[in-house]
Protein backbone atom coordinates (compact mmCIF):
# COMPACT_ATOMS: atom_id res chain seq x y z
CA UNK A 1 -21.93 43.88 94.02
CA UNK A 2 -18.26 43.17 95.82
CA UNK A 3 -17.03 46.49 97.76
CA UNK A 4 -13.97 46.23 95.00
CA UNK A 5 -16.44 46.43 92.01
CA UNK A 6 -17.95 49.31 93.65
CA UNK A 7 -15.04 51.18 94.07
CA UNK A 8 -14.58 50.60 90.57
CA UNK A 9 -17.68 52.16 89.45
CA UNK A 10 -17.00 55.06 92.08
CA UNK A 11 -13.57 55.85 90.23
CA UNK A 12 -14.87 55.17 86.75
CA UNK A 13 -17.40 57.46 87.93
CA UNK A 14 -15.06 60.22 89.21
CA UNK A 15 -12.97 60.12 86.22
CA UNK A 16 -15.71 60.35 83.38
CA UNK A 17 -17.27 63.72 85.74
CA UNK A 18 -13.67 64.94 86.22
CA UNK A 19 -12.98 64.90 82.21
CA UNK A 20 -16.76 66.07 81.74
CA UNK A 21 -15.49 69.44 83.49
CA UNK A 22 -11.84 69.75 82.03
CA UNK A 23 -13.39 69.87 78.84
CA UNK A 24 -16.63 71.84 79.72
CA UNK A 25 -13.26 73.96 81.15
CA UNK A 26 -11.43 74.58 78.15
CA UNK A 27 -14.61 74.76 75.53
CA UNK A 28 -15.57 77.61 77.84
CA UNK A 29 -11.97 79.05 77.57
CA UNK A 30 -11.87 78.62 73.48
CA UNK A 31 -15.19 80.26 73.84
CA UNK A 32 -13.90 83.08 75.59
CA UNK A 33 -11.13 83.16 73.61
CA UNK A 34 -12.91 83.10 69.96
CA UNK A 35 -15.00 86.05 71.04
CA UNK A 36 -12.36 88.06 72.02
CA UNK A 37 -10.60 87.30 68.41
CA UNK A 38 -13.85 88.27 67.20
CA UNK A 39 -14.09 91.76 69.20
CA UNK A 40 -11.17 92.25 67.51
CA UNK A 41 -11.98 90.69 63.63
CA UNK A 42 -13.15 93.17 61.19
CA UNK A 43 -16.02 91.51 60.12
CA UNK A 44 -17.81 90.40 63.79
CA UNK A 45 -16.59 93.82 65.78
CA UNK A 46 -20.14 94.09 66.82
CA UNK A 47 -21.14 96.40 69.85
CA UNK A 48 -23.82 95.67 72.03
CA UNK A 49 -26.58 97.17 70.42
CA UNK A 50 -25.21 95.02 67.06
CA UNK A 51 -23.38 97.60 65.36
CA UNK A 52 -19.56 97.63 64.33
CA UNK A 53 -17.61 99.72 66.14
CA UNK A 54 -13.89 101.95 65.86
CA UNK A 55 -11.91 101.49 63.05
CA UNK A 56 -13.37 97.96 62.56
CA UNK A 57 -16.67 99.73 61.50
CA UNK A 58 -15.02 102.13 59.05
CA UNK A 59 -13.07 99.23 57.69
CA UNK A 60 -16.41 97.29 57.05
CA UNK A 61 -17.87 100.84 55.66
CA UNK A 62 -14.85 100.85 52.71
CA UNK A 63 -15.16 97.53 51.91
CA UNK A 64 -18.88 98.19 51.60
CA UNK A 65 -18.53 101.22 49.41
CA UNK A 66 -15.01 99.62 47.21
CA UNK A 67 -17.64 96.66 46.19
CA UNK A 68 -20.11 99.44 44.85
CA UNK A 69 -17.42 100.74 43.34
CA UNK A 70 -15.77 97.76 41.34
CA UNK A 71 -19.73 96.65 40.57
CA UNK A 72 -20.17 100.19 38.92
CA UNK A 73 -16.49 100.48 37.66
CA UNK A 74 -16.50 103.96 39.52
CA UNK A 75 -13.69 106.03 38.52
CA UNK A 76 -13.05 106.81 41.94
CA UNK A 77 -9.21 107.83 43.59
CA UNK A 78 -8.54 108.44 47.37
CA UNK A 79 -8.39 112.43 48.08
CA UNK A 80 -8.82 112.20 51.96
CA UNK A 81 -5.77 114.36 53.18
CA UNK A 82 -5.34 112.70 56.41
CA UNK A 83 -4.70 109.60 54.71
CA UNK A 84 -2.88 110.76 52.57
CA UNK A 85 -0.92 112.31 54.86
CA UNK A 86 -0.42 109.23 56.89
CA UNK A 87 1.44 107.64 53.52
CA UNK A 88 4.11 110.31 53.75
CA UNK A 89 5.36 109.34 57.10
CA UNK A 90 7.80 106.40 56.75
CA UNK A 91 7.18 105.44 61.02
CA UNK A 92 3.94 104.52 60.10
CA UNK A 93 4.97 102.72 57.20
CA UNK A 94 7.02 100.70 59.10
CA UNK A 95 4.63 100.06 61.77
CA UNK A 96 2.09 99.08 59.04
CA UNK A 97 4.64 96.24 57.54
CA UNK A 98 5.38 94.91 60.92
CA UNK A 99 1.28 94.14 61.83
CA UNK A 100 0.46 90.68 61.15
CA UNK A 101 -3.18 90.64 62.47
CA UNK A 102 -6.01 92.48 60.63
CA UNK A 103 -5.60 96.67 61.02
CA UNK A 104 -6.66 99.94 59.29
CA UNK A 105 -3.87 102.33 59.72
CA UNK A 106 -4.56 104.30 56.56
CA UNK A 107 -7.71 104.47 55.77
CA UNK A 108 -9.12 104.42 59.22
CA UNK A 109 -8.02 107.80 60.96
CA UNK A 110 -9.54 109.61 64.11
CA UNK A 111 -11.61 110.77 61.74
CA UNK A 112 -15.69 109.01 60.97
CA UNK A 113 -15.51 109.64 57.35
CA UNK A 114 -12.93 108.83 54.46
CA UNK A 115 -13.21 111.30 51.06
CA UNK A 116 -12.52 110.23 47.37
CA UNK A 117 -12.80 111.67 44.09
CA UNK A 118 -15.06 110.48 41.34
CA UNK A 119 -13.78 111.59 38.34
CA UNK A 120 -16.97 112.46 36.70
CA UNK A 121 -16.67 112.82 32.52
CA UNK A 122 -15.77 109.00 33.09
CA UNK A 123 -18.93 107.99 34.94
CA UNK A 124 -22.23 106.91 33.17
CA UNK A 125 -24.43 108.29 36.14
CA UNK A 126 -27.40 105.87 36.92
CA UNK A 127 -29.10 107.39 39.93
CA UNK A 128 -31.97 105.09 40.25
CA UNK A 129 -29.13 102.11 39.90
CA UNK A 130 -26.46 103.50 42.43
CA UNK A 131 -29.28 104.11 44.94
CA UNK A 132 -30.32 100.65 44.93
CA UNK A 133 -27.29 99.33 44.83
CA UNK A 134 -26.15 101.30 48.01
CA UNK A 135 -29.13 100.20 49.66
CA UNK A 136 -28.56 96.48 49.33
CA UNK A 137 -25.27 96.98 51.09
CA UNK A 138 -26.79 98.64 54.16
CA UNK A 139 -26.06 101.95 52.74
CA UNK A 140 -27.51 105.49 53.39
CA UNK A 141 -26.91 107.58 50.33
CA UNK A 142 -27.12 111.50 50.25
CA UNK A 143 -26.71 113.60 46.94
CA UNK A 144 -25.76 116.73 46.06
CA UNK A 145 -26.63 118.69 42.86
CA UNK A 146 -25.68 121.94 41.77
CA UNK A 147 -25.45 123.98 38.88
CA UNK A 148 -22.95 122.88 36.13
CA UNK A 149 -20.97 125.98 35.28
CA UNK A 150 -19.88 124.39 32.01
CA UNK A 151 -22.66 125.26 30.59
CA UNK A 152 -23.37 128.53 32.13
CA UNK A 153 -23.25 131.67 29.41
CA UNK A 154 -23.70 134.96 28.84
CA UNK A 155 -26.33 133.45 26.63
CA UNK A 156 -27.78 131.20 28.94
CA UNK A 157 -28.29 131.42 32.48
CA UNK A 158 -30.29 128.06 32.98
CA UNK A 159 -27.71 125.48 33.66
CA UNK A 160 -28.52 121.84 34.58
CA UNK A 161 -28.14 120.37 37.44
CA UNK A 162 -25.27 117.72 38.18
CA UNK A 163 -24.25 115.45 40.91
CA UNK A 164 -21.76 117.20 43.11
CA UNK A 165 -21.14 115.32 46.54
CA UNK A 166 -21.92 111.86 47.32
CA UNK A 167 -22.21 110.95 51.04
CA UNK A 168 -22.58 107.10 51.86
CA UNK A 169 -23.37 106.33 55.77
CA UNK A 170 -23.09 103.37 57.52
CA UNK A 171 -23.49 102.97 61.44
CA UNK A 172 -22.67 107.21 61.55
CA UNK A 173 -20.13 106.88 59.26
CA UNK A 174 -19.37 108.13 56.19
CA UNK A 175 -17.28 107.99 52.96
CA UNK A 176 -17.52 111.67 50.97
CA UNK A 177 -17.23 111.18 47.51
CA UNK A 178 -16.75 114.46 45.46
CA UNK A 179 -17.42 114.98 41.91
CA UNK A 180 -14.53 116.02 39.99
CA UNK A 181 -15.12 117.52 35.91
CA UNK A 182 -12.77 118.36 33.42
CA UNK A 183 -13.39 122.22 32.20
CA UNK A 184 -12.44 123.38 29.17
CA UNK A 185 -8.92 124.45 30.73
CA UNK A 186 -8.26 121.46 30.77
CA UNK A 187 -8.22 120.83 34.86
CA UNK A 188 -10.46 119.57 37.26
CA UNK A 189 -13.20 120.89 39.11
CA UNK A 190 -15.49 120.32 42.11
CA UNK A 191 -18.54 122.39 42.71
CA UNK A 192 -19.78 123.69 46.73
CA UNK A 193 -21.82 121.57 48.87
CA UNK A 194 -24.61 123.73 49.68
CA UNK A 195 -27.98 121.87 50.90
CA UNK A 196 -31.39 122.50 49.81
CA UNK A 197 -34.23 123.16 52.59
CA UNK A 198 -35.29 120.04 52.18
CA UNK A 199 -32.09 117.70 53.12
CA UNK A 200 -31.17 115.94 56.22
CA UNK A 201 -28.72 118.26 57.73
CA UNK A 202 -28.16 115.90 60.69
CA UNK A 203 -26.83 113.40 58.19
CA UNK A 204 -23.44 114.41 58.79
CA UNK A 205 -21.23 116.90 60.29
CA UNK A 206 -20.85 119.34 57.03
CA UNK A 207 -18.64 121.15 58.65
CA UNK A 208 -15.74 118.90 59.04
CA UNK A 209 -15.59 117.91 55.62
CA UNK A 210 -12.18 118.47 53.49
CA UNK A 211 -14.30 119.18 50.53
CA UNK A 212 -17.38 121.34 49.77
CA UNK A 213 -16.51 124.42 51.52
CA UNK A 214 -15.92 126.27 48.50
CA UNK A 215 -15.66 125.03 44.52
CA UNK A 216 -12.16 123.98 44.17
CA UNK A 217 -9.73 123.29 40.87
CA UNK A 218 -6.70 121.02 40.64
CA UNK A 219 -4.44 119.86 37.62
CA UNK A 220 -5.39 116.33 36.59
CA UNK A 221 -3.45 113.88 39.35
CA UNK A 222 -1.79 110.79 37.75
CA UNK A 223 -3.17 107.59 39.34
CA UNK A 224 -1.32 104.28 40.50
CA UNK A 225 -3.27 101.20 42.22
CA UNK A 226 -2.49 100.39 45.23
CA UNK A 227 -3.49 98.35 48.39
CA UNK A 228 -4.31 100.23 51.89
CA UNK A 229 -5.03 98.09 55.00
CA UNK A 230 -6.22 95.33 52.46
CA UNK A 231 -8.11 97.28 50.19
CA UNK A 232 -7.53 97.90 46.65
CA UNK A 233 -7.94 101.74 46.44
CA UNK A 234 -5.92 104.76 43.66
CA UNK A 235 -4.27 107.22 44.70
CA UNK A 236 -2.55 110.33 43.13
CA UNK A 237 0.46 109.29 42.44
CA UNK A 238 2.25 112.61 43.32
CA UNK A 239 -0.07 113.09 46.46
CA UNK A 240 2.26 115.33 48.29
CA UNK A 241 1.43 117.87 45.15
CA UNK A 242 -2.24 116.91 45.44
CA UNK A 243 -2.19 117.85 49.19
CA UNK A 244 -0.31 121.49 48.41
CA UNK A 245 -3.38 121.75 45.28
CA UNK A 246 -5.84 120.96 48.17
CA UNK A 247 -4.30 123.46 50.50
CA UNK A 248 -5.01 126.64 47.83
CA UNK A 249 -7.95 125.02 45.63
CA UNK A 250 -10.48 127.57 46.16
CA UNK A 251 -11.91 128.17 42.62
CA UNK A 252 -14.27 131.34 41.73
CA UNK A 253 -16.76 131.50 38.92
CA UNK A 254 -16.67 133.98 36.35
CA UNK A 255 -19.58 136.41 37.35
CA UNK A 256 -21.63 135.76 34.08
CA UNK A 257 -24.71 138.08 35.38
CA UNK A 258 -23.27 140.70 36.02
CA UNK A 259 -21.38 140.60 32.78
CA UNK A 260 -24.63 140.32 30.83
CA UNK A 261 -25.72 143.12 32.48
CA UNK A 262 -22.70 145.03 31.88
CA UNK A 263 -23.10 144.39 27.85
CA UNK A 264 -26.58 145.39 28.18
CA UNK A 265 -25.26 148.99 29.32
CA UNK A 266 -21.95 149.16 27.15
CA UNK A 267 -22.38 146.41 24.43
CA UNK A 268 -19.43 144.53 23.56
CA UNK A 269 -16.90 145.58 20.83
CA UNK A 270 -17.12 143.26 17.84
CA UNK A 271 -15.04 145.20 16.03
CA UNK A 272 -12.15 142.71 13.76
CA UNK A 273 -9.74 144.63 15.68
CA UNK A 274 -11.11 144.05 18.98
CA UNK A 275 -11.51 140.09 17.80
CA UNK A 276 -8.08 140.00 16.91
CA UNK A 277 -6.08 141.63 20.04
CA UNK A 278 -8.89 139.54 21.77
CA UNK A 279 -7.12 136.36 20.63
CA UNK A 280 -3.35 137.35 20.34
CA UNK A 281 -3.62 138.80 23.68
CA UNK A 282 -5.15 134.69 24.62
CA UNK A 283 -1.97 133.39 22.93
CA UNK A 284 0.10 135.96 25.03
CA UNK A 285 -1.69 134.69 28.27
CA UNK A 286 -1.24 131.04 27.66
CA UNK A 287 1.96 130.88 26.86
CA UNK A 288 2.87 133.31 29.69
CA UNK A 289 1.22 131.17 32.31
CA UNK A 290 3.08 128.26 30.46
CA UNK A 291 6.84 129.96 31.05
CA UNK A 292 5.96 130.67 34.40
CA UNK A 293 4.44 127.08 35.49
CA UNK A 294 7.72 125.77 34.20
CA UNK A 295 9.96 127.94 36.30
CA UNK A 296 7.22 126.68 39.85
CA UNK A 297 6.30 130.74 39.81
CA UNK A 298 2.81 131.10 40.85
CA UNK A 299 1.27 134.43 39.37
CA UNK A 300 -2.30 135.90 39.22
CA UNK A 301 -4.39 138.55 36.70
CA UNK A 302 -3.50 141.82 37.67
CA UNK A 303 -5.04 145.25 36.81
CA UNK A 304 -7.00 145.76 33.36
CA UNK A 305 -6.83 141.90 33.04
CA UNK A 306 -8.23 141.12 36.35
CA UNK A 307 -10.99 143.99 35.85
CA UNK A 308 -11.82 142.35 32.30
CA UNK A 309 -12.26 139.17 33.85
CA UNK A 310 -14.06 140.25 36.92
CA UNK A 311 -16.11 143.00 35.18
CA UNK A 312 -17.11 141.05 32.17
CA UNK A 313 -15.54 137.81 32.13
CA UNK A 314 -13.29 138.51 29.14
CA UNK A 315 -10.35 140.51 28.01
CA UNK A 316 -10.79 144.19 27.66
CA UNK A 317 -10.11 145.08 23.80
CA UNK A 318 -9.14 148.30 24.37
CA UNK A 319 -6.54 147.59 26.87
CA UNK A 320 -3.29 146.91 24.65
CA UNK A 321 -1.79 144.47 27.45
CA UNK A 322 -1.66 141.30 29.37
CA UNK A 323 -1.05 142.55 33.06
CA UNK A 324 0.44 139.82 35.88
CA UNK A 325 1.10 140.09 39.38
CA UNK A 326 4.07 138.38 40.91
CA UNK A 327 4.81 137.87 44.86
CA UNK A 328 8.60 139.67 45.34
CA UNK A 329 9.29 136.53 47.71
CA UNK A 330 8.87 134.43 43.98
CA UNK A 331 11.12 136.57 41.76
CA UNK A 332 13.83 134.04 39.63
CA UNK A 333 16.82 135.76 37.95
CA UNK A 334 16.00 133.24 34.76
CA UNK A 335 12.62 134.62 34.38
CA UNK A 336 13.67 137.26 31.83
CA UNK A 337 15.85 134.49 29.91
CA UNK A 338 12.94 132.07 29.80
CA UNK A 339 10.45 134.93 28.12
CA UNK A 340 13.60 135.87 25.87
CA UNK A 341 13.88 131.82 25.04
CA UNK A 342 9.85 131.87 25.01
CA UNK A 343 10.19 134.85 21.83
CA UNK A 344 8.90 136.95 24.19
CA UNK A 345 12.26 139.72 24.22
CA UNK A 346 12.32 142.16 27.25
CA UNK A 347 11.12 145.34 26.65
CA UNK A 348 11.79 147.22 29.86
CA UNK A 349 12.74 146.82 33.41
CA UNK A 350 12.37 149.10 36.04
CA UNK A 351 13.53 148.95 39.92
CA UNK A 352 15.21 146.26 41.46
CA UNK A 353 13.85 143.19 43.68
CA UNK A 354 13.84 145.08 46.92
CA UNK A 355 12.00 148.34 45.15
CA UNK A 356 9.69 148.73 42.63
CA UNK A 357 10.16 145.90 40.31
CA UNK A 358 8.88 145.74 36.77
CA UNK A 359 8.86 143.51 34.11
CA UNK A 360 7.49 143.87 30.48
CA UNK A 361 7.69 142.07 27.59
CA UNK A 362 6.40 142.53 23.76
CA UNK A 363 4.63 139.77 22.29
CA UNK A 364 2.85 139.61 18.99
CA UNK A 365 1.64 143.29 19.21
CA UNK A 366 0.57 142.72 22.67
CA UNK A 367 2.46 144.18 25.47
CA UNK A 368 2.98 141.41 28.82
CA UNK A 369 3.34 143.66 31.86
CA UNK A 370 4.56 141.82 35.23
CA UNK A 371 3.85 143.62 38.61
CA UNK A 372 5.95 142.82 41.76
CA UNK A 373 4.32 142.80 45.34
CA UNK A 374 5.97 143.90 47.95
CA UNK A 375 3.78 142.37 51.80
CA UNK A 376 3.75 145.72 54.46
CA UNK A 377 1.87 144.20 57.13
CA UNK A 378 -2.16 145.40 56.99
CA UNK A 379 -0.92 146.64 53.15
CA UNK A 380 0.41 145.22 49.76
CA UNK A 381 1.84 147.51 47.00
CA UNK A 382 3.84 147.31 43.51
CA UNK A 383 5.42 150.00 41.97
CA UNK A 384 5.99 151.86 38.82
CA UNK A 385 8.39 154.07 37.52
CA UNK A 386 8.39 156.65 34.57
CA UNK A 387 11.52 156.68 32.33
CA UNK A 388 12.10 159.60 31.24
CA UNK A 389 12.07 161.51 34.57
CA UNK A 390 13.03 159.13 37.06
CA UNK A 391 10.07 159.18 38.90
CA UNK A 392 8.64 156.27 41.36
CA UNK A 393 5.20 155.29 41.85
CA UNK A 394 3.28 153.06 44.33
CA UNK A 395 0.18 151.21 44.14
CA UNK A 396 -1.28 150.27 47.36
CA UNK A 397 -3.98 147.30 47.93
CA UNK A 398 -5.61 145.65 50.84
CA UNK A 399 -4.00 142.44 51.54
CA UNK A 400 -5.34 139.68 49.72
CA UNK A 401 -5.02 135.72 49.02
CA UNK A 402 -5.47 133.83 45.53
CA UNK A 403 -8.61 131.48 44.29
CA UNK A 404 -8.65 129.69 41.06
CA UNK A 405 -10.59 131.15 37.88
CA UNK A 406 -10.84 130.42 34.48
CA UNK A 407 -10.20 132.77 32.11
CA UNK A 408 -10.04 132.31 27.97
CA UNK A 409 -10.20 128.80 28.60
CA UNK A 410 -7.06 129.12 31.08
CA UNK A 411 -6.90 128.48 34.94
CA UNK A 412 -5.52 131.53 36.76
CA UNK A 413 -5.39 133.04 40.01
CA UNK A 414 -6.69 136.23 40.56
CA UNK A 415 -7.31 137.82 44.06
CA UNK A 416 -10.36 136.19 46.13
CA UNK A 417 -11.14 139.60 47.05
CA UNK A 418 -11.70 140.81 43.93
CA UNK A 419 -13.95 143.43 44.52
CA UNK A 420 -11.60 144.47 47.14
CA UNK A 421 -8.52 144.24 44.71
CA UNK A 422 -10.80 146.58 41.77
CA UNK A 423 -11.90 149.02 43.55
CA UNK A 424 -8.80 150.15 45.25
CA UNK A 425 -7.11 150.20 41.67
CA UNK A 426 -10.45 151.51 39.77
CA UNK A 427 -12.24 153.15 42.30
CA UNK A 428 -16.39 153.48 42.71
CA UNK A 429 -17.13 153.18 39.30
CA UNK A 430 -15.17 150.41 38.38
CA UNK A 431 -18.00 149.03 36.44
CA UNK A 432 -17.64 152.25 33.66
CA UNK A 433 -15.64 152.21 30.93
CA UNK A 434 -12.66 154.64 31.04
CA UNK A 435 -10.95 154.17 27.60
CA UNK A 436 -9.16 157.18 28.45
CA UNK A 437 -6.46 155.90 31.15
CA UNK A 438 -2.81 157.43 32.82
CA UNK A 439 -1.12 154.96 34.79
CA UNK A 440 0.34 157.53 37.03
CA UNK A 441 -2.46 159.51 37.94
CA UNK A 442 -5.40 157.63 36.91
CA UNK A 443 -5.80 154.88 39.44
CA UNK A 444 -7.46 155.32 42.76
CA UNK A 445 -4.58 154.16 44.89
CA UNK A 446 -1.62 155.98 43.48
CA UNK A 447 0.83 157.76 45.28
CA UNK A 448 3.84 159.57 44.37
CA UNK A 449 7.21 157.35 46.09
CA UNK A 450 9.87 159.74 45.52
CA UNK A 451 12.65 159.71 42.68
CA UNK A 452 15.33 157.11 41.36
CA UNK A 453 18.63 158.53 41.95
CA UNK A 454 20.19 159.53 38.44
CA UNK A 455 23.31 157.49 38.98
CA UNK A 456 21.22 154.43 39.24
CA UNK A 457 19.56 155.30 36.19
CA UNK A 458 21.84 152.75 34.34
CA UNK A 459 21.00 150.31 36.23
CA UNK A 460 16.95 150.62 37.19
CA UNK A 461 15.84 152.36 34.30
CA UNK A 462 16.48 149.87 31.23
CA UNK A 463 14.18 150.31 28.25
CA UNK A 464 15.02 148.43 24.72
């Protein structure tokens, strides 16, 4: 071969190796550059030890648990508040609309689990089914049961059990999925999460769940469809109102041992006249509550109502009145004109809002009594005042907050220290029947306040 035909070769040479490498070069780059694209992709966000990761792995958890729940047609709505949260603040809104690559900004928080609602008269349960189901998908499942209180009577103590709590796990993480049921009051109600002795209680970190602390009761949430961080999820449609439910949801049973025992001891009064104030005195509290829901005035059962309930889970016959207590800081001048416009006319008021208020109003042979609280620091107090002499009365009770109840198939608030509340008003021996009863010297935490000047009488002393 001529030293020109081997230079040839040579260069021919050179140039096929030096193209081999520029495009060994850039596969390698495209290589490096697909896997860091896939670091980031939801679906390949694998760690080294093969799991997903961050909010990639939560991501891949929803969409998980959303294709159980379209496959089951779950009735299922997004209750996690720090997602729902996250909706209220238009920045992140924003930022949300301006992302063009794949993100989780809702549904993904700092948080390793996500919580929704499964509204549960609308669910066909199918444990065996679900279970498999969730399995197929990678899933963990953990259930809950509990007692349903819908069934629980002073004529039967042996409730079933029903599904409470869900919890689904995937890679540590979760998605909480509490069982809501309508009660007769027409709201909706989760139970506790309490765990047997023989549950995992390393499967997650109870204690940093929203839900389950206590049984909690919320007004039935209208739900829109919506799409979060590419998921098709509900949501309340008012959640700011479902967030303020959430923040004072804690709902207490009606003690139905206790008030067995009680009609053991002093059976109940089935006397026509008992029946009857019994349900006019029911009329008087629904529409009551009704008036004051309108007007946004939150209220709770207060003296021989809240002792009824508490005591024996019903209204005390021989009472002669629906009593209410009202925070002072929640007074509304129209509250008297929406009773009046009710049919509910006024039929005294004593004090005024920075002393002693009192409302009452006569129903259908049923008197409706409204106590004001005044806050004193370690103390809480409403007053009283006797007409015909002027003088002033003060009732004094431990402070207090408000739980949910449900009384004659109404949710109320009473006080969640009921005992507490009871016994300062009743004393001891709250549990006896006194049929015998003077408001002004009768009750355990009484005192004497001094007297309403007479020129004021006018004025703080109106009876019609």
């Amino acid at each position: 071969m001529s030293a020109a035909g081997l230079m040839a070769r040579i260069n021919r040479t050179f140039v096929l190796t030096l193209l081999i490498a520029a495009s060994s070069i850039f596969l390698l780059f495209q290589l490096f550059n697909y896997r860091q694209y896939s670091s980031k992709n939801v679906l390949n966000a694998l760690n080294s030890k093969g799991y997903l990761s961050g909010k990639e792995a939560h991501w891949h958890l929803l969409k998980k648990f959303l294709g159980l729940v379209h496959r089951f047609k779950l009735p299922v709505f997004l209750v996690d508040t720090v997602s729902l949260n996250l909706l209220s603040q238009d920045a992140v809104l924003y930022r949300d609309s301006q992302l063009k690559e794949p993100h989780c900004s809702f549904l993904c928080t700092h948080r390793d689990f996500t919580t929704f609602a499964l509204l549960g008269n609308l669910w066909k349960y199918d444990q065996a089914a679900l279970l498999d189901a969730a399995a197929e998908r990678g899933l963990e499942l953990l259930e809950i049961h509990g007692k349903d209180p819908r069934l629980n009577s002073m004529d039967d103590l042996t409730a079933k059990e029903i599904p409470l709590h869900f919890l689904f796990r995937f890679n540590s993480r979760l998605v909480h999925v509490v069982v809501l049921y309508e009660r007769s009051g027409k709201y909706l109600w989760h139970g506790p999460l309490r765990l047997k002795d023989s549950m995992d209680r390393t499967f997650a970190t109870f204690g940093k769940l929203d839900f389950g602390h206590h049984a909690g009761a919320y007004d039935r949430p209208e739900l829109i469809l919506t799409t979060l961080d590419g998921l098709d999820v509900r949501i309340p449609k008012n959640y700011t109102r479902f967030l303020h439910e959430h923040s004072s949801s804690r709902f207490l049973e009606c003690r139905c041992r206790e008030a067995k025992a009680f009609y053991q001891l002093y059976p109940e009064d089935t006397s026509t006249e008992a029946m009857d104030f019994r349900m006019r005195a029911k009329s008087l509290l629904h529409l009551a509550s009704k008036v004051l829901s309108e007007l946004g005035v939150p209220f709770w059962l207060s003296s021989g109502t809240c002792l009824g309930w508490y005591r024996q889970c019903n209204i005390i016959p021989y009472s002669k009145d629906v009593d209410l207590g009202i925070w002072i800081k929640d007074y509304r001048q129209d509250i008297t004109q929406a009773f009046q416009k009710a049919g509910l006319p006024l039929k005294h008021k004593f004090g005024k809002v920075d002393d002693s208020l009192e409302l009452s109003f006569q129903g259908n042979d049923v008197k409706l009594d409204i106590f004001f609280f005044y806050d004193e620091g370690d103390i809480v107090w409403n007053g009283g005042t006797q007409a015909k002499s002027g003088k002033k009365f003060k009732y004094v009770f431990p402070r207090f907050s408000l739980c949910w109840t449900e009384l004659l198939e109404l949710k109320v608030r009473v006080p969640c220290e009921t005992e507490d509340y009871v016994m300062a008003n009743y004393g001891p021996n709250w549990n006896v029947p006194v049929k015998t009863w003077d408001w002004k010297t009768s009750p355990f935490n009484v005192q004497e306040n001094g007297v309403w000047p007479v020129r004021e009488w006018d004025e703080l002393i109106q009876v019609y």
